[in-house]
N, C-alpha and C. Protein backbone atom coordinates (compact mmCIF):
# COMPACT_ATOMS: atom_id res chain seq x y z
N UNK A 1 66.73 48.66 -61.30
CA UNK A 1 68.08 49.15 -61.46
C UNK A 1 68.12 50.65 -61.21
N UNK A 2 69.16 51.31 -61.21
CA UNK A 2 69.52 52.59 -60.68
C UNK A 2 69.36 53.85 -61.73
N UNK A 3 68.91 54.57 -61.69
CA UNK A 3 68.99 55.76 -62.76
C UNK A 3 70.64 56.35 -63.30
N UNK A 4 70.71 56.44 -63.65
CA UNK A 4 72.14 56.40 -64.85
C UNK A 4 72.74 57.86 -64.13
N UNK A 5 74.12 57.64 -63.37
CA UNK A 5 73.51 59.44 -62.33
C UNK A 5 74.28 60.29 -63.73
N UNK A 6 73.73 61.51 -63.61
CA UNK A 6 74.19 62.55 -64.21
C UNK A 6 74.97 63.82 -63.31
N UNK A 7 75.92 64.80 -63.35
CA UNK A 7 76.56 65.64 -63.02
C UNK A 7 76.28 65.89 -61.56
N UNK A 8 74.56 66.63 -61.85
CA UNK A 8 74.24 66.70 -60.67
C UNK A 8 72.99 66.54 -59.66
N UNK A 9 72.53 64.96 -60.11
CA UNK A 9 71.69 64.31 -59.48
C UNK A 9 71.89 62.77 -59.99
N UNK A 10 71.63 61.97 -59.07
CA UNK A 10 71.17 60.38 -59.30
C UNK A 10 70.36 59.90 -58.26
N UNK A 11 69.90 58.64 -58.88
CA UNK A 11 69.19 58.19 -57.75
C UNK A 11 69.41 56.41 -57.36
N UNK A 12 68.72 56.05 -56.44
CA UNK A 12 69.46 53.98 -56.57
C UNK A 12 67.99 54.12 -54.82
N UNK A 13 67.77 52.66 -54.62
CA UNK A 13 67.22 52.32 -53.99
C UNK A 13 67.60 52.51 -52.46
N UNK A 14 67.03 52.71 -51.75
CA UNK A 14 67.78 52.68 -50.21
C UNK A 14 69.10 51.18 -49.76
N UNK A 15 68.12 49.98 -50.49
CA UNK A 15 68.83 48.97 -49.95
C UNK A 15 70.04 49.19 -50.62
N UNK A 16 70.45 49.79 -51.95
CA UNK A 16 71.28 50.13 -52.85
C UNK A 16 72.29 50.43 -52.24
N UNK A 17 71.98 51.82 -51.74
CA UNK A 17 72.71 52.66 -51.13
C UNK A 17 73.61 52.51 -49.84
N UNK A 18 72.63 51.41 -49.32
CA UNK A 18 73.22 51.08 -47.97
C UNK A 18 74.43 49.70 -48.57
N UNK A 19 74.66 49.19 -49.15
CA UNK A 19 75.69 48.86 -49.67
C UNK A 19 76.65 49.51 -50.50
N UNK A 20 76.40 50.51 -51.03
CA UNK A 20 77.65 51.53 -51.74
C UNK A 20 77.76 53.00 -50.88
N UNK A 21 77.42 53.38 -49.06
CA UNK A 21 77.44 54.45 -48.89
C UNK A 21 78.61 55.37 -49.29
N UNK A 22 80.24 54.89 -49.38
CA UNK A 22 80.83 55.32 -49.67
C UNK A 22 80.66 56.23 -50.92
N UNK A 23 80.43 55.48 -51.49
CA UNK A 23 80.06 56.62 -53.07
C UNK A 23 79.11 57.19 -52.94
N UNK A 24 77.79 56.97 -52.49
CA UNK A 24 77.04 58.10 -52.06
C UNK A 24 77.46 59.24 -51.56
N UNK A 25 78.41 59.11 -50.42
CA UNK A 25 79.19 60.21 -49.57
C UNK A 25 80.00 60.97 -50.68
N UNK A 26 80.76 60.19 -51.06
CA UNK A 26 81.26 61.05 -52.08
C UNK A 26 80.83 61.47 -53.27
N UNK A 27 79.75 60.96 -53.69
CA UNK A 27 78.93 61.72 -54.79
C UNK A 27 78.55 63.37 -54.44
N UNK A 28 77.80 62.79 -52.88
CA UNK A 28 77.63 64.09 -51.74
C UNK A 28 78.62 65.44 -52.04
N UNK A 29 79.83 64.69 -51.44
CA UNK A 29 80.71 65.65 -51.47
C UNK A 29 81.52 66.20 -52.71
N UNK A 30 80.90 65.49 -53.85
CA UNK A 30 81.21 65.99 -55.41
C UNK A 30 80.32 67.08 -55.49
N UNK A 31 79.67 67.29 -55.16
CA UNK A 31 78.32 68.35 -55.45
C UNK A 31 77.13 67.48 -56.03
N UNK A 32 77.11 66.34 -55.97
CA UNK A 32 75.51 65.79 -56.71
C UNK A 32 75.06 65.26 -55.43
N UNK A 33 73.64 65.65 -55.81
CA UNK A 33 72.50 65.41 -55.05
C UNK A 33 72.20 63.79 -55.31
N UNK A 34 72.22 62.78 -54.80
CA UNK A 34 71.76 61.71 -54.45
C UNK A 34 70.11 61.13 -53.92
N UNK A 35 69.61 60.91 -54.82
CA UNK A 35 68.18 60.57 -54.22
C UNK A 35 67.81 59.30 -53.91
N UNK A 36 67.27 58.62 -52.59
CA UNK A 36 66.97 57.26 -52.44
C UNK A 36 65.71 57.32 -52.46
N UNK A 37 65.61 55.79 -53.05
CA UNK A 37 64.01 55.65 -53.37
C UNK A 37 64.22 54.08 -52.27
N UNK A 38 62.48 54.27 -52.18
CA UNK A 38 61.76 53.03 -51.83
C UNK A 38 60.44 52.51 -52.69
N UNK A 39 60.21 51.52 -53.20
CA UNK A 39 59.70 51.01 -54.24
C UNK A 39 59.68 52.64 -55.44
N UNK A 40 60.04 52.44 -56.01
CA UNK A 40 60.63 53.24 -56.66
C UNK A 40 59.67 54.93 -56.65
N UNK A 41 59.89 55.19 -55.56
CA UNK A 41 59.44 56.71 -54.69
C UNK A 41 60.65 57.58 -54.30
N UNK A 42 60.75 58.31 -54.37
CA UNK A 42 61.96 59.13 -53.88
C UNK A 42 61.58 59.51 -52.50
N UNK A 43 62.60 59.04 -51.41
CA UNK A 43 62.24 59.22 -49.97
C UNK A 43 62.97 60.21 -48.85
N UNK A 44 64.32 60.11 -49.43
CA UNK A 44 65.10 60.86 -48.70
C UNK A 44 66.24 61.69 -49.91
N UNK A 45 66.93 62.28 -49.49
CA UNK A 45 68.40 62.56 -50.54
C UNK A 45 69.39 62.88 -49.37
N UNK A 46 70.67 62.46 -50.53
CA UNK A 46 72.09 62.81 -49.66
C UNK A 46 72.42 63.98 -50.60
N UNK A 47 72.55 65.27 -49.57
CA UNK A 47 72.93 66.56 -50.89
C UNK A 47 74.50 66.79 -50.22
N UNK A 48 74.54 67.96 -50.88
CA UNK A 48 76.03 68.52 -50.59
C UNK A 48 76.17 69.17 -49.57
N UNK A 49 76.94 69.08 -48.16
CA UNK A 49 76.97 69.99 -46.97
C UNK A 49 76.07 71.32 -47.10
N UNK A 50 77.17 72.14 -48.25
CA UNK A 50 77.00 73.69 -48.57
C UNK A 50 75.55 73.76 -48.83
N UNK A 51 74.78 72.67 -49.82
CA UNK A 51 73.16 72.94 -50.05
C UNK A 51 72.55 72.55 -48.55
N UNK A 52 72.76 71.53 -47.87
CA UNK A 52 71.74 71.36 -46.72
C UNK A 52 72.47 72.80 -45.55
N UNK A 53 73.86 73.44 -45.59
CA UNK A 53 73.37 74.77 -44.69
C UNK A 53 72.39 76.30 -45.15
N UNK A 54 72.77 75.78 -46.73
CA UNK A 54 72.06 76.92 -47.29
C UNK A 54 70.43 76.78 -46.93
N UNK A 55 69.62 75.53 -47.13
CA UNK A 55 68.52 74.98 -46.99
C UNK A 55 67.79 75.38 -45.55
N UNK A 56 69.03 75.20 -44.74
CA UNK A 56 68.51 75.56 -42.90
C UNK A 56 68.56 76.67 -42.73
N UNK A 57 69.47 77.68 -43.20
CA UNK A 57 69.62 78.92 -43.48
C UNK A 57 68.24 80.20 -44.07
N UNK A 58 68.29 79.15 -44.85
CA UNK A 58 66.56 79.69 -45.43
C UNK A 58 65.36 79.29 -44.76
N UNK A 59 65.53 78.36 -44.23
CA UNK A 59 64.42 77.77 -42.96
C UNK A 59 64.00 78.87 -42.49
N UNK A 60 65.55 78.52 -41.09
CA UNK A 60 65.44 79.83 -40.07
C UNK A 60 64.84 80.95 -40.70
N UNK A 61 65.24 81.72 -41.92
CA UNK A 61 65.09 83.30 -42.44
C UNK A 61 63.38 83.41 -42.69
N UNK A 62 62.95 81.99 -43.42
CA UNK A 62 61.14 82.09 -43.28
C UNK A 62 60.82 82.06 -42.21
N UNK A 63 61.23 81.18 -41.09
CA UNK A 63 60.38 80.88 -40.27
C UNK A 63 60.38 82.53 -39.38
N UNK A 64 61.88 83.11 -38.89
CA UNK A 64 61.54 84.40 -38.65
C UNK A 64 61.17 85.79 -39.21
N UNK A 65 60.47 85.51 -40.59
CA UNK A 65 59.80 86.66 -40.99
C UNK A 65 58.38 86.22 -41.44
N UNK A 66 58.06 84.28 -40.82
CA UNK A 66 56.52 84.04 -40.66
C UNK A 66 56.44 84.75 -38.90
N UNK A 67 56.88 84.51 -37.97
CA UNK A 67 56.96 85.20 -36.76
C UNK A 67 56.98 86.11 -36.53
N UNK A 68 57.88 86.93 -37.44
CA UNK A 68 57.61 88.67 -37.44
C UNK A 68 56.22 88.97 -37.62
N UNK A 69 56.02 88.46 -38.79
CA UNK A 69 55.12 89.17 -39.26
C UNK A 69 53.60 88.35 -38.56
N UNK A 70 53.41 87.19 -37.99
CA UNK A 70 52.63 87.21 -37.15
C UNK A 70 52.40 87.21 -35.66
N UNK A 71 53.49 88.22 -35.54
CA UNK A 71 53.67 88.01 -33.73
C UNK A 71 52.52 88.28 -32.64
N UNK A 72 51.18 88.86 -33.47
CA UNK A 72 49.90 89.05 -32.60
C UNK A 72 49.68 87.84 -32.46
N UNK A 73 48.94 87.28 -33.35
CA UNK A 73 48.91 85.81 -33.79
C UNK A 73 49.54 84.91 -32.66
N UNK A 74 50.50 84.59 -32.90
CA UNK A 74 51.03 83.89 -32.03
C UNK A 74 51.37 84.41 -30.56
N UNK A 75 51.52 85.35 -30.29
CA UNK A 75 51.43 85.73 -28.77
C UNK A 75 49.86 85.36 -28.72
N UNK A 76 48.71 85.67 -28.94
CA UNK A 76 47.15 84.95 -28.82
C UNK A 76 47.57 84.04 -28.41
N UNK A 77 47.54 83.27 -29.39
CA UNK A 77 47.66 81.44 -29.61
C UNK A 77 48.30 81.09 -28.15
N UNK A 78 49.55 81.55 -27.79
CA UNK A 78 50.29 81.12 -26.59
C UNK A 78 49.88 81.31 -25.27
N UNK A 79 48.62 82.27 -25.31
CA UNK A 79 47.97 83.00 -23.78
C UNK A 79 47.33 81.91 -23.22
């Protein structure tokens, strides 16, 4: 059975989910994070727009100040 969701997280099985996506979506778009499991593993999540641009946002910002800061490095590597 499904974890009891709270404010701002729950979780339910994939096969779960794929029969209630609607409320997933809109859990989504309530601000709770949604987590699907497979045998009871957490595998994926449905978050809120605003958290997955913030998330890519911060990607990009590591990944170009791992590049800054190893640009010898990787110009090598690429010769």
């Amino acid at each position: 059975m499904t974890a009891a969701p709270t404010p701002e997280s729950w979780e339910l099985p994939v096969s779960e989910a794929r029969d209630r996506l609607a409320e997933v979506i809109a859990a989504a778009e309530g601000g709770t994070v949604v987590h699907l499991t497979r045998h009871g593993r957490r595998v994926a999540a449905v978050v809120p727009e605003q958290m997955a641009e913030t998330a890519d946002d911060e990607v990009r910002a590591l990944s170009k100040r791992f590049a800054d800061k190893h640009r010898k490095l990787l110009d090598r590597l690429a010769e």
